[in-house]
N, C-alpha and C. Protein backbone atom coordinates (compact mmCIF):
# COMPACT_ATOMS: atom_id res chain seq x y z
N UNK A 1 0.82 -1.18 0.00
CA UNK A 1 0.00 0.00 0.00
C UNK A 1 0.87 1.25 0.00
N UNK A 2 1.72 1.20 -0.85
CA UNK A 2 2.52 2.40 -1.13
C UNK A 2 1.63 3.59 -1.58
N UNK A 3 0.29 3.63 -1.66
CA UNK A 3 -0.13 5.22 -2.15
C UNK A 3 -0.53 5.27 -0.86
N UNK A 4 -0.31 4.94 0.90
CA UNK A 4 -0.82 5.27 2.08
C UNK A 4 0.64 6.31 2.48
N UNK A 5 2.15 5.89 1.84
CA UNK A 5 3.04 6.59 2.18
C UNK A 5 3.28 7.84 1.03
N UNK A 6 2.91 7.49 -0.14
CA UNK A 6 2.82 8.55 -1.35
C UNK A 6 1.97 9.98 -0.77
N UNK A 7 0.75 9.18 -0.26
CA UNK A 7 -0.42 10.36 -0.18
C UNK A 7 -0.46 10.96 1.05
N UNK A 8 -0.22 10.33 2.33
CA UNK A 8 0.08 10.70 3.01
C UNK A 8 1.15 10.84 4.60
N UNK A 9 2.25 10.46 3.72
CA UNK A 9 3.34 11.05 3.73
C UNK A 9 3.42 10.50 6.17
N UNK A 10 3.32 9.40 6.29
CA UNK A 10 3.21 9.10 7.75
C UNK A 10 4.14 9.00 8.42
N UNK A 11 4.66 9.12 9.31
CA UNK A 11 5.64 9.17 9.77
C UNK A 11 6.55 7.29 10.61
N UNK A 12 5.30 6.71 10.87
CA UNK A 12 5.64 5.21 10.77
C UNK A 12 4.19 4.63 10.00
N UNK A 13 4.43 3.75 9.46
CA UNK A 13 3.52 2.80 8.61
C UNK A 13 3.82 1.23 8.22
N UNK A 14 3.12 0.42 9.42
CA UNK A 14 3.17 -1.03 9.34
C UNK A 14 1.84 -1.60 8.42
N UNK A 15 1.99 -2.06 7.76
CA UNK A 15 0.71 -3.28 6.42
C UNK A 15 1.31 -4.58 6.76
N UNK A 16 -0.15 -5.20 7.58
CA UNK A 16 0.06 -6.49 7.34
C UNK A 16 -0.93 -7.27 6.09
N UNK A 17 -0.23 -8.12 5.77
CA UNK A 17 -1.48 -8.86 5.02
C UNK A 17 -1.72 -10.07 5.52
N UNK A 18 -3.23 -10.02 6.30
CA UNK A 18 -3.60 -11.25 6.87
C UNK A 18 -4.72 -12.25 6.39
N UNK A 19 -4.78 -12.32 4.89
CA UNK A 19 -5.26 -12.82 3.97
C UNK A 19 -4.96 -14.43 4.18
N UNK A 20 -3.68 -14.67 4.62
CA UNK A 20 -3.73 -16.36 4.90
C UNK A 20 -4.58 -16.60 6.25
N UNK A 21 -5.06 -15.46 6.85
CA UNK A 21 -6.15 -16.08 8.14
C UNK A 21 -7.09 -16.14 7.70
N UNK A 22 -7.50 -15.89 6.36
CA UNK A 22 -8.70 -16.15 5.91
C UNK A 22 -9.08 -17.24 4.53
N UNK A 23 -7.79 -18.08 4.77
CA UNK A 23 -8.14 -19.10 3.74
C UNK A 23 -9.18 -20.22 3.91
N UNK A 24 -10.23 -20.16 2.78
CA UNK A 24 -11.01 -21.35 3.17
C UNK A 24 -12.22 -20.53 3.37
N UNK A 25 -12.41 -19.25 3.49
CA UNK A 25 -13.94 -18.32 4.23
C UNK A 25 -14.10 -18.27 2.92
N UNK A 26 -15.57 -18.46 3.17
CA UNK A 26 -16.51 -18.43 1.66
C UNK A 26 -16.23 -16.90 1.00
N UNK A 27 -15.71 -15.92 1.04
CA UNK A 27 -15.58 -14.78 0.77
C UNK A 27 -14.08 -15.29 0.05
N UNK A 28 -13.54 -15.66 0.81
CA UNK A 28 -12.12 -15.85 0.14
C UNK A 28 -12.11 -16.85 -0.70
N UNK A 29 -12.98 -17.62 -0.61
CA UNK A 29 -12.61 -18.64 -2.13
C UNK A 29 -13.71 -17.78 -3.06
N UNK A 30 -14.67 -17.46 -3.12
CA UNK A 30 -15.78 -16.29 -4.83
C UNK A 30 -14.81 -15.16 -4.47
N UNK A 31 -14.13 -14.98 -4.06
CA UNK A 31 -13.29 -13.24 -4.52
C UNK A 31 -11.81 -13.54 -4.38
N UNK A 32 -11.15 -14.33 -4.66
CA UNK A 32 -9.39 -14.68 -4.13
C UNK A 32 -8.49 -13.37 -4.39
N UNK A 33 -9.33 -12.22 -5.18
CA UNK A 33 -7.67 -11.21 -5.24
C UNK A 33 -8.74 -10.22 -4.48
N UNK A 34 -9.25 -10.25 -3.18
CA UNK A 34 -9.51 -9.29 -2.67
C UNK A 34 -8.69 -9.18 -0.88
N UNK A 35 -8.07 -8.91 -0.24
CA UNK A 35 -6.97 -9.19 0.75
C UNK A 35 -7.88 -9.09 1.89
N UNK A 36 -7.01 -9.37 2.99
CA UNK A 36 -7.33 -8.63 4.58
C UNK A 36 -5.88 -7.76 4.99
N UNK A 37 -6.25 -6.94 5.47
CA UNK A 37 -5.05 -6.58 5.57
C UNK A 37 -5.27 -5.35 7.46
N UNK A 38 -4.23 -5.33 7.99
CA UNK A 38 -3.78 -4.70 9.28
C UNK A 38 -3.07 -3.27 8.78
N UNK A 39 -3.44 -2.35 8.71
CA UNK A 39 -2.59 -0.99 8.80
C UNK A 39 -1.83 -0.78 10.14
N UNK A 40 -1.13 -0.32 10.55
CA UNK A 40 -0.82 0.62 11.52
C UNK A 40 -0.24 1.76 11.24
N UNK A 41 -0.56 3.29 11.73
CA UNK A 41 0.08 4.24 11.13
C UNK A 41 -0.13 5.57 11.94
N UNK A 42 1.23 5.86 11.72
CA UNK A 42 1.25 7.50 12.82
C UNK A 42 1.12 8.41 12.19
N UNK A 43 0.15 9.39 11.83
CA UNK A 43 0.46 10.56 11.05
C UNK A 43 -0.14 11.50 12.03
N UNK A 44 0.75 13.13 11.76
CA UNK A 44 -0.25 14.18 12.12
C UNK A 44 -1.66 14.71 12.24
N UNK A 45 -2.40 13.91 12.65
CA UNK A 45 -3.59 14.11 12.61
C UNK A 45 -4.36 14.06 14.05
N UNK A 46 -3.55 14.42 15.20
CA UNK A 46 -4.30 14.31 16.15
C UNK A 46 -5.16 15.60 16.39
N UNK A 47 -5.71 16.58 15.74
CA UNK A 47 -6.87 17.46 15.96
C UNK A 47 -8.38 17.02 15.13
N UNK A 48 -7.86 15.39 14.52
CA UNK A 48 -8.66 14.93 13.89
C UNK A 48 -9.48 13.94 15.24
N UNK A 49 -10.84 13.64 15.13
CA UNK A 49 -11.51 12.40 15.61
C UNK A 49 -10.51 11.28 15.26
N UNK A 50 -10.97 9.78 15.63
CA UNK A 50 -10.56 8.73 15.46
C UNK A 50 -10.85 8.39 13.74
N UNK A 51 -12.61 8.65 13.59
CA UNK A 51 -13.31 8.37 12.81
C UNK A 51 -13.01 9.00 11.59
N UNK A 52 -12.66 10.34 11.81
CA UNK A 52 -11.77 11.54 10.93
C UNK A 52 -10.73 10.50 10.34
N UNK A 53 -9.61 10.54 11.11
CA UNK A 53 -8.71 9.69 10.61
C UNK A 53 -8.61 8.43 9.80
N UNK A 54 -9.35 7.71 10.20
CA UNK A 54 -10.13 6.39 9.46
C UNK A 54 -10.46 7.29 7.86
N UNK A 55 -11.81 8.44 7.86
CA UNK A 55 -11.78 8.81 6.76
C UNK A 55 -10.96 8.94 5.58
N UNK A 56 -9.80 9.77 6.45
CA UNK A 56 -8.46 10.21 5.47
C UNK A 56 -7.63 9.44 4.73
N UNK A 57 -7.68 7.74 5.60
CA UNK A 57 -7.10 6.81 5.01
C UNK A 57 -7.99 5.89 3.77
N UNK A 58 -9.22 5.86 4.49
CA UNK A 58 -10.01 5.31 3.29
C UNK A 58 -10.26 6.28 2.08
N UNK A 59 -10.01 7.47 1.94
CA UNK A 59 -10.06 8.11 0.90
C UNK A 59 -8.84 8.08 -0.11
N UNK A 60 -7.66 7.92 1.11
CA UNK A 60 -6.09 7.76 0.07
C UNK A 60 -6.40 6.41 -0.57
N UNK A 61 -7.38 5.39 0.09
CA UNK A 61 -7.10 4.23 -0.54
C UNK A 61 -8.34 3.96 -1.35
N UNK A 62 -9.10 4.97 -1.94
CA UNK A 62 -10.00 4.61 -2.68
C UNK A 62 -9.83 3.98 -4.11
N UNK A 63 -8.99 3.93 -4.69
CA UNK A 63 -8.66 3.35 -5.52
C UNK A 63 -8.64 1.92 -5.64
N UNK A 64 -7.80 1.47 -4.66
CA UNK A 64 -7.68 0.26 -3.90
C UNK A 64 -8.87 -0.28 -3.44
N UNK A 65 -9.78 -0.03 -2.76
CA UNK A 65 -11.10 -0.85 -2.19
C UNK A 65 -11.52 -1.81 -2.33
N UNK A 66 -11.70 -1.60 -4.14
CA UNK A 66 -12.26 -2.68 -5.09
C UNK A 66 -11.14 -4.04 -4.86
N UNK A 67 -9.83 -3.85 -4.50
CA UNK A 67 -8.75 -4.85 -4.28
C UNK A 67 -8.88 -5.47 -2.69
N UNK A 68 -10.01 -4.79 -1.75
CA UNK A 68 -9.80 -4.89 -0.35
C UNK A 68 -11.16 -5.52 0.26
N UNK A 69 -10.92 -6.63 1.11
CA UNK A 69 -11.78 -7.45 1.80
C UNK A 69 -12.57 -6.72 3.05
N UNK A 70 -11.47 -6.50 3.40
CA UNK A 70 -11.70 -6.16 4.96
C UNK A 70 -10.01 -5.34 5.27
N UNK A 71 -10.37 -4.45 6.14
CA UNK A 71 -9.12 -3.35 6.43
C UNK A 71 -9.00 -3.05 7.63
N UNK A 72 -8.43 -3.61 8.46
CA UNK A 72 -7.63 -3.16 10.11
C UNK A 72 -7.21 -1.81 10.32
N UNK A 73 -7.97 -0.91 10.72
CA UNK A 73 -6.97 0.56 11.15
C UNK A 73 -6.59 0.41 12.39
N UNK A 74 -5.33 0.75 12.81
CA UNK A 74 -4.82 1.17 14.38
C UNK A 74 -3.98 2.77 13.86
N UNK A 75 -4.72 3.42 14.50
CA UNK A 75 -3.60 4.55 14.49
C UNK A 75 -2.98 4.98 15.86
N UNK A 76 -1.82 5.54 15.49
CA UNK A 76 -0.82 5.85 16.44
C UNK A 76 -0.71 7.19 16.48
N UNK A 77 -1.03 7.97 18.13
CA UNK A 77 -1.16 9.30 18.15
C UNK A 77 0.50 10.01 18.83
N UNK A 78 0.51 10.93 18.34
CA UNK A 78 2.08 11.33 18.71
C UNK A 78 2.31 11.75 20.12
């Protein structure tokens, strides 16, 4: 997920892909190129809500969606 460090530019940024915990779920065998995946990520945004933040990332990754199962946010406040 290099357009999460392109677009906005975070200061740490962990992606897991936990797509092998979901081998075998009826979702994962009718859709196989759609992932699970764990973010973790620190950016400047603590005058934002939680929910704010969540926004900002699902918008950098709108492109992506159509590629995405299910998406883990943890953010990290400074």
């Amino acid at each position: 997920m290099v357009v999460l460090t392109q677009q906005l530019a975070p200061r740490t940024i962990h992606v897991e892909n936990q797509s092998h915990l979901h081998e075998g779920h009826k979702e994962a065998v009718r859709r196989p190129n759609q992932g699970h995946f764990k973010v973790t990520i620190q950016l400047e945004m603590n005058n934002l809500s939680r929910l704010q933040q969540h926004r900002v990332i699902y918008d950098a990754l709108d492109g992506l969606m159509n590629r995405i199962h299910a998406l883990s946010i943890a953010t990290i406040d400074d």
